[in-house]
Structures are given as C-alpha cells and as structure tokens.
Protein backbone atom coordinates (compact mmCIF):
# COMPACT_ATOMS: atom_id res chain seq x y z
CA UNK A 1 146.69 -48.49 -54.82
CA UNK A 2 145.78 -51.91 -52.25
CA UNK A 3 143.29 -49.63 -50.77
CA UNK A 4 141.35 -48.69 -53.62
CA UNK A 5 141.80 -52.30 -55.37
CA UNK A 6 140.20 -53.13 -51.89
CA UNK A 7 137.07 -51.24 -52.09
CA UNK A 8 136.74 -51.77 -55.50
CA UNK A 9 136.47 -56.11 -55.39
CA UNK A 10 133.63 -55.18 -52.49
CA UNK A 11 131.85 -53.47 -54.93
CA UNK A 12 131.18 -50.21 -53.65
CA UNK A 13 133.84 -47.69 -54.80
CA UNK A 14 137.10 -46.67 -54.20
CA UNK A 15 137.32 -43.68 -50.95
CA UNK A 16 138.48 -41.19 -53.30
CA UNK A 17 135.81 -41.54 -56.16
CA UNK A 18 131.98 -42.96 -55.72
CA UNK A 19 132.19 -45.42 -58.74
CA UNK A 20 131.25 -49.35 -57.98
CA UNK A 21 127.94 -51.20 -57.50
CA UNK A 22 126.31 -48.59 -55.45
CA UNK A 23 128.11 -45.32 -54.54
CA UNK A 24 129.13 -43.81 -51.36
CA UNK A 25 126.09 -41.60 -51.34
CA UNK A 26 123.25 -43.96 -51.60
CA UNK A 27 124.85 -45.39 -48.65
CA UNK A 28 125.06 -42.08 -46.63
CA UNK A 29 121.25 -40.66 -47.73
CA UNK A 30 119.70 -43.69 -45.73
CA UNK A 31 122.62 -43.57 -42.94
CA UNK A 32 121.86 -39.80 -42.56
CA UNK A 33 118.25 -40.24 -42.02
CA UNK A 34 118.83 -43.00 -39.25
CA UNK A 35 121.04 -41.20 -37.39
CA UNK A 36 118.89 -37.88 -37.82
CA UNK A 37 115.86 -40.27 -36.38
CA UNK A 38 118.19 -41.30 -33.42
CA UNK A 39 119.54 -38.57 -32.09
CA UNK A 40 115.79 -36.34 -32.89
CA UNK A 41 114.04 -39.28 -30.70
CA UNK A 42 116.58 -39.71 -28.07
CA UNK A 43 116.50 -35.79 -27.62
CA UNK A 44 112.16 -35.55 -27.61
CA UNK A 45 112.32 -38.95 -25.15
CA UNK A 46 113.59 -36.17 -22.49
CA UNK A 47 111.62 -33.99 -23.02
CA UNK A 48 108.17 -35.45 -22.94
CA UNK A 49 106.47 -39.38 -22.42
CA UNK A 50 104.69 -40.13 -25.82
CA UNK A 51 101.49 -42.01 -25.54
CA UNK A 52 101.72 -43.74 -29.11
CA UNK A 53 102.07 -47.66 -28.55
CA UNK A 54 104.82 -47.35 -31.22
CA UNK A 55 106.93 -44.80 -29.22
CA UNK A 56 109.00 -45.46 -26.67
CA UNK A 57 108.78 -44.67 -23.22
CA UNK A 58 110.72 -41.43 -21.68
CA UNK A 59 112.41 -43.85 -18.87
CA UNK A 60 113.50 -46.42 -20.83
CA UNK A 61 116.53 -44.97 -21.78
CA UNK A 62 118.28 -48.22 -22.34
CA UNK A 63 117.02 -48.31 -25.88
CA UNK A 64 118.93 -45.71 -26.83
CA UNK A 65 122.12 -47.17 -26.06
CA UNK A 66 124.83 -47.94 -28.43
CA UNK A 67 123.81 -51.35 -28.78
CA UNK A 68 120.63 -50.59 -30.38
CA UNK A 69 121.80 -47.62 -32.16
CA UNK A 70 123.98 -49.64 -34.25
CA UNK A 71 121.35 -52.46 -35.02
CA UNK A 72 119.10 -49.57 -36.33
CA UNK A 73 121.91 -48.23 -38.13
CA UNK A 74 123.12 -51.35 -40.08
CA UNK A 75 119.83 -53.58 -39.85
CA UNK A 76 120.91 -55.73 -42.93
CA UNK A 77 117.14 -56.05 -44.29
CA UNK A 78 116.61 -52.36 -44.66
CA UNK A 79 120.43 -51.14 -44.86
CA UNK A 80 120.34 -50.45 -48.60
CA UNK A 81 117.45 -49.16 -49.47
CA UNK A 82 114.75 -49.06 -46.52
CA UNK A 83 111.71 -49.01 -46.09
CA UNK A 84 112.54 -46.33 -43.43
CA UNK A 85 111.69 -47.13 -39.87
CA UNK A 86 112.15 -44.02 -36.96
CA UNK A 87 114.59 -45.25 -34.63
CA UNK A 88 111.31 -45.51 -31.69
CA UNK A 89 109.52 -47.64 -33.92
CA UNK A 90 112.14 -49.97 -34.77
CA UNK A 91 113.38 -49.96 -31.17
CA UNK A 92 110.05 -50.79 -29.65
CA UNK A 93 109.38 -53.43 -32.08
CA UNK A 94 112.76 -55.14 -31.07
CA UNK A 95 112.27 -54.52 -27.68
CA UNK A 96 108.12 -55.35 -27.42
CA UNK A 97 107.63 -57.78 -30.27
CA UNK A 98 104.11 -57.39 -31.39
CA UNK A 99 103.89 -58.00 -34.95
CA UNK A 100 103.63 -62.05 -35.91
CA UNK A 101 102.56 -63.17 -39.70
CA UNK A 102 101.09 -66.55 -40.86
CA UNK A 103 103.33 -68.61 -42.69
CA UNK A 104 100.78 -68.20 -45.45
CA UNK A 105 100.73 -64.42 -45.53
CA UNK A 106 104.27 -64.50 -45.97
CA UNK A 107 104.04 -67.64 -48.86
CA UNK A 108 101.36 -65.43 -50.70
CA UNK A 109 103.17 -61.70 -50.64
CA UNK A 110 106.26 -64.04 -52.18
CA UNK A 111 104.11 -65.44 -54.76
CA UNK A 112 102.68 -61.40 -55.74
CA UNK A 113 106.58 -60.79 -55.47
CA UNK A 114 107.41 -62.93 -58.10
CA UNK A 115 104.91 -62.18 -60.40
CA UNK A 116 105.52 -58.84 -60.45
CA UNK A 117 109.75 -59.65 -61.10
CA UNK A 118 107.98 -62.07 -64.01
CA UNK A 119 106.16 -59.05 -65.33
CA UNK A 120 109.11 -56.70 -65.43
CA UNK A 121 111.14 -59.33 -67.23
CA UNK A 122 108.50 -59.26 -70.13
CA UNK A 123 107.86 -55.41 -70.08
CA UNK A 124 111.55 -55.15 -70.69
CA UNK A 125 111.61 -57.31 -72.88
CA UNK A 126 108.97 -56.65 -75.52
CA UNK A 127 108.38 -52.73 -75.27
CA UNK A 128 111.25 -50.36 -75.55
CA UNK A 129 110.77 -47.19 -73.73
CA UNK A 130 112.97 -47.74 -71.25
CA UNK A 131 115.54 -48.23 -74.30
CA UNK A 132 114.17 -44.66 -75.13
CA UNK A 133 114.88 -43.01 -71.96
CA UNK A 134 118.25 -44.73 -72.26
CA UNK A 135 119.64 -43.46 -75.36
CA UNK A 136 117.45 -40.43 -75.39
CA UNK A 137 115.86 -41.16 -78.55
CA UNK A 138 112.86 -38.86 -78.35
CA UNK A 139 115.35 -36.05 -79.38
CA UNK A 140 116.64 -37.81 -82.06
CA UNK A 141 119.86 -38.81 -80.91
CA UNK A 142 122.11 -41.65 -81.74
CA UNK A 143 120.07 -43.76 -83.52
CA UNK A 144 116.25 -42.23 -83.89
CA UNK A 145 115.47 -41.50 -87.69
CA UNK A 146 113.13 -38.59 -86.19
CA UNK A 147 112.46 -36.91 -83.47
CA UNK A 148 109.32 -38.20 -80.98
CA UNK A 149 105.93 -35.76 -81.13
CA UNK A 150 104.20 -34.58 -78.20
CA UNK A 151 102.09 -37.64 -77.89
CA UNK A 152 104.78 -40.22 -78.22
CA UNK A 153 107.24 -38.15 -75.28
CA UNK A 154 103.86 -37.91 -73.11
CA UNK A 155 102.92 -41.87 -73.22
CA UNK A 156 106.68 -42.79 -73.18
CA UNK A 157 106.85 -40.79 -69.72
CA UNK A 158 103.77 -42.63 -68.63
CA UNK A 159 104.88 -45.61 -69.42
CA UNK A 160 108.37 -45.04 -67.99
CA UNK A 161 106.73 -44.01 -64.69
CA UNK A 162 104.75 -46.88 -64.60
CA UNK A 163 107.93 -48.89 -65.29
CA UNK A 164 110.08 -46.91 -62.06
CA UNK A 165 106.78 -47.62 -59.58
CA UNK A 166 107.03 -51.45 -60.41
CA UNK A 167 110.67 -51.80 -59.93
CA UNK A 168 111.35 -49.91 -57.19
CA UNK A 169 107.93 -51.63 -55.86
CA UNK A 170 109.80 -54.89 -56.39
CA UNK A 171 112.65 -53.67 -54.61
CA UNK A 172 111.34 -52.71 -51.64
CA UNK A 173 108.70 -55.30 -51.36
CA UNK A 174 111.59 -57.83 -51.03
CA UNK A 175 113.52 -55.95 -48.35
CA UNK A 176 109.74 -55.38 -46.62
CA UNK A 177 109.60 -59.28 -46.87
CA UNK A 178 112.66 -60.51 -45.49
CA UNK A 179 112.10 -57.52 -42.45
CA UNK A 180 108.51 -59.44 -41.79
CA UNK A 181 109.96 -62.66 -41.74
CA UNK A 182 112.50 -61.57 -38.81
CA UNK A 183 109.38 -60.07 -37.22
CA UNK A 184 109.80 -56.27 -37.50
CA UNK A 185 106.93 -54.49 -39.61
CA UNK A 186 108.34 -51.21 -41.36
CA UNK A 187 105.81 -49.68 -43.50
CA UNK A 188 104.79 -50.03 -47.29
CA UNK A 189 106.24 -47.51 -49.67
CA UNK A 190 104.21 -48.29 -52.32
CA UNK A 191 100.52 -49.07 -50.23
CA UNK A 192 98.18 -48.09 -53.95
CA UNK A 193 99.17 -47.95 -57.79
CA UNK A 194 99.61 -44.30 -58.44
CA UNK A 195 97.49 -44.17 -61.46
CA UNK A 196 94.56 -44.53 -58.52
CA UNK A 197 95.67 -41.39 -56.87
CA UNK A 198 94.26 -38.17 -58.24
CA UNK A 199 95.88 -35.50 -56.31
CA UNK A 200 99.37 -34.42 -55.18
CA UNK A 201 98.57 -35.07 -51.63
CA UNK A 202 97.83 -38.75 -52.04
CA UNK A 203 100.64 -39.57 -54.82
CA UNK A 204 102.71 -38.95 -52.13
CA UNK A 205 101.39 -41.40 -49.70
CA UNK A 206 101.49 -44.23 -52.23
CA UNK A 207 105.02 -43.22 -53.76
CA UNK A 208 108.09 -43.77 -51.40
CA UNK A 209 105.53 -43.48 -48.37
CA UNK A 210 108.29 -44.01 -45.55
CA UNK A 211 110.05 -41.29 -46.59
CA UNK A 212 107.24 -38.59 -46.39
CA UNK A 213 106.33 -40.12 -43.26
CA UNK A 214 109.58 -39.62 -41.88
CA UNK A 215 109.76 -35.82 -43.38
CA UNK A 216 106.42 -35.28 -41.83
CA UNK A 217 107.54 -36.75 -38.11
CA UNK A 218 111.06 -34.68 -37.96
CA UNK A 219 111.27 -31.65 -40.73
CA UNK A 220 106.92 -30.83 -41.02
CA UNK A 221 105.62 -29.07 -38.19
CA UNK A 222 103.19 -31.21 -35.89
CA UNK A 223 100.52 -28.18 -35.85
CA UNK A 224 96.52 -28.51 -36.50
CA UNK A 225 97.12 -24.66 -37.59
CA UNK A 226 96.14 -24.10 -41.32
CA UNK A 227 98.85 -21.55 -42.19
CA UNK A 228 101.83 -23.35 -40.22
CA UNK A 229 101.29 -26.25 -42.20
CA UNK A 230 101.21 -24.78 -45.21
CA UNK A 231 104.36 -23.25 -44.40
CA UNK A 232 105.70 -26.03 -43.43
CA UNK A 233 105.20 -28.00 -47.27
CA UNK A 234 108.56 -25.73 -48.50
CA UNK A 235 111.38 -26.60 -46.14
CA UNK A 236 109.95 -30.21 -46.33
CA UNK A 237 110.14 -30.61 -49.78
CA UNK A 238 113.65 -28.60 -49.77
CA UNK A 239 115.27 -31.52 -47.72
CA UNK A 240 113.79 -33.54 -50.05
CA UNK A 241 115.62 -32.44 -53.46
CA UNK A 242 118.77 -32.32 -51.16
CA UNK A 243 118.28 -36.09 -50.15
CA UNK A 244 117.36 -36.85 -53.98
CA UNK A 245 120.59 -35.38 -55.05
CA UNK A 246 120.11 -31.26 -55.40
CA UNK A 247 123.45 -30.74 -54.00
CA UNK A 248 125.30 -32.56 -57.54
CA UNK A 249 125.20 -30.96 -61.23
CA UNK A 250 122.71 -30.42 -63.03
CA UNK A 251 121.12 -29.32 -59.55
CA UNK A 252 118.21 -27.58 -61.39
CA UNK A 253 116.11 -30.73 -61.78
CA UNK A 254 115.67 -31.89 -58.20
CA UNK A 255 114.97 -28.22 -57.24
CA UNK A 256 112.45 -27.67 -60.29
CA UNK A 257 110.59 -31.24 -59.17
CA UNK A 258 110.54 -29.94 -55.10
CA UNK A 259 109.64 -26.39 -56.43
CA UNK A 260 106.51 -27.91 -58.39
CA UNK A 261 105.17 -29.90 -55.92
CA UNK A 262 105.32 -28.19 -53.05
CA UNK A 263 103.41 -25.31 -54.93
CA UNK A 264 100.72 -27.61 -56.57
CA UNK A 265 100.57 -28.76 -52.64
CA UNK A 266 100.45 -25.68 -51.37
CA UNK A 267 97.36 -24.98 -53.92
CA UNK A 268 95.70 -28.30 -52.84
CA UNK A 269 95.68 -27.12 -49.64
C-alpha cells in the first residue's frame, strides 16, 4: 500500500510490521521511559520542593508544560538512543543553563571519539569473533569444520563483550557529544572499562549507567533500610528484562540475565 511504501523510504518500518532501519520498539523503549520520567516528576513536584540543584522547583510549574514536554520527548541528540536524562534534569538545564565546555574539551573528547571508531574498524577487520557470534560457528554450524571447546566459547564471549562495550561506547559518546555542544550535560553510560570493575554492583554503574540511574530514581525504593533495598533489586531488574525485550520469543534469555543478576546482587549485598 502508499502508506506502508511511505514508512518504508523513511526507514523505519511499515505500521503493521517493525521491519526497517530501526523498529518501532527501539523507538517506544526510550519514548516510554521519557514519558514515565514526566509524568513521575510532574506528579512528586506537588507533592514535595526537592532541594537537589538539578531538580526543579515545586512552583515552577511552567516547566512542565507541553512545550517542554515535547522538547524532552523528541530532543533530536538523545531521541534514538539516549543517554537518558529525567525530565527535571533536562528541564532545569534548559531552563537554568549551568553547564559550559571549552572549545578544547569538546576538540579532545572528538579526537578519543575517533580513535576509538578507528579501532573498531581494525578489530573488525582482522579478528573474527564477531563473524563467530554471527554465524554461530562455535556449534559447528554452517561452515565450522568442528565445534569450539570450552576455552575458545569463553575468550570468544570475552572478546565479544569487549567488542559490544566499545561500540555501543562509540554510540553514545557521539550523541553525549553533540548534547554538550548544545549545552545540556546528560550523563556517561559508559564512565570505566568494565574489565576494571570487579563486582556486580559496579559493572552496572559503568555499563548503560543512565539507565540504572533512572531505574534507581523511579522503580528502586529511595530507603537507607537494608532489607527494603534489597527487596527492591527484583522488581528493578524485572522492568529491566521487559525494557530489554522479555515480552518477545525466546523470552527466557532476558529473564535468565535479570534473574542472575539480581541474585548475585542480592548476594553482594
């Protein structure tokens, strides 16, 4: 049909089926989470005045107008993929500008950028296990002559890790960039290299940090008491392998990664 031509020359599916560039859902995941933020901020700005410089005040209701709900909704730098920002945050940095970086700052993190785009280009192209993953070739299918042993699957999932934490690194970086050069600050998702991290806890500070952050501020409850948040580790990471696609066959995966973490969390704790 002229509809579904339509949607598929932008690049982003057809309304009846999510193929294209990026599907329907990656869309709605980040959408849902800003609108979540919105309406949870606009909701605990009536009930009390936070005293975080970041927060906005409880009288300045204007912010949470349509206006500014729709530039936090469709902010171009961060639309895609994030870094997340809480609609207070972004609002207060629009509002109260207090974040300015030296042209040189900005010059440098674009030179790191590009040599870490420079070093993905040659991992791809002289080592092969993302060609493994690919074709699945640690089972033996297609074209392995043998199957992989224990070793070889563990340092090809290393290395594979190692290759998702650049990229997506590289990925967000850039958006990060362009957001700092209009003057907002959202926050790093990848602050350390995860190989420095040795515990559950801190893995998930340095891997997609704006998310915890943002599962911590609206779905973890804000409570110094031990067993509350303790507690509170399971719903969190429930929402989680719903946002990372636990509602789609084969569910089991996302819900086997949230169940292992939140217990080796829970045990950390």
């Amino acid at each position: 049909s002229a509809a579904r031509d339509v949607f598929s020359w932008l690049g982003v599916g057809s309304a009846w089926h999510s193929h294209g560039v990026l599907d329907w859902e990656s869309f709605f995941r980040f959408g849902m989470l800003r609108q979540l933020s919105y309406f949870i901020d606009f909701r605990r700005s009536r009930w009390h005045q936070s005293t975080d410089p970041d927060e906005l005040s409880s009288q300045d209701l204007r912010s949470y107008g349509l206006l500014f709900y729709l530039a936090y909704l469709f902010y171009p730098p961060l639309f895609l993929v994030g870094p997340i920002m809480d609609f207070n945050s972004f609002a207060s940095q629009v509002s109260q500008p207090r974040y300015s970086v030296s042209t040189p700052h900005l010059v440098w993190r674009a030179v790191k950028l590009g040599i870490y785009i420079v070093a993905v280009d040659v991992f791809v192209h002289f080592c092969y296990q993302y060609s493994f993953s690919q074709y699945k070739l640690w089972i033996g299918r297609r074209f392995a002559q043998r199957t992989f042993d224990s070793f070889e699957v563990a340092i090809t999932a290393c290395v594979l890790l190692s290759f998702t934490f650049v990229k997506t690194l590289i990925i967000w970086r850039l958006t990060r960039l362009v957001a700092l050069v209009d003057g907002l600050e959202p926050p790093d998702n990848s602050p350390r290299c995860l190989h420095l991290e040795l515990s559950f806890a801190a893995f998930w500070r340095s891997w997609h940090a704006s998310f915890g952050a943002w599962t911590s501020r609206y779905i973890s409850l804000s409570t110094n008491d031990f067993q509350s948040r303790i507690v509170s580790i399971w719903p969190t990471f429930a929402f989680a392998a719903l946002w990372y696609g636990g509602y789609q066959r084969p569910w089991w995966p996302c819900w086997l990664w949230a169940l292992l973490n939140a217990t080796m969390l829970t045990l950390e704790s």
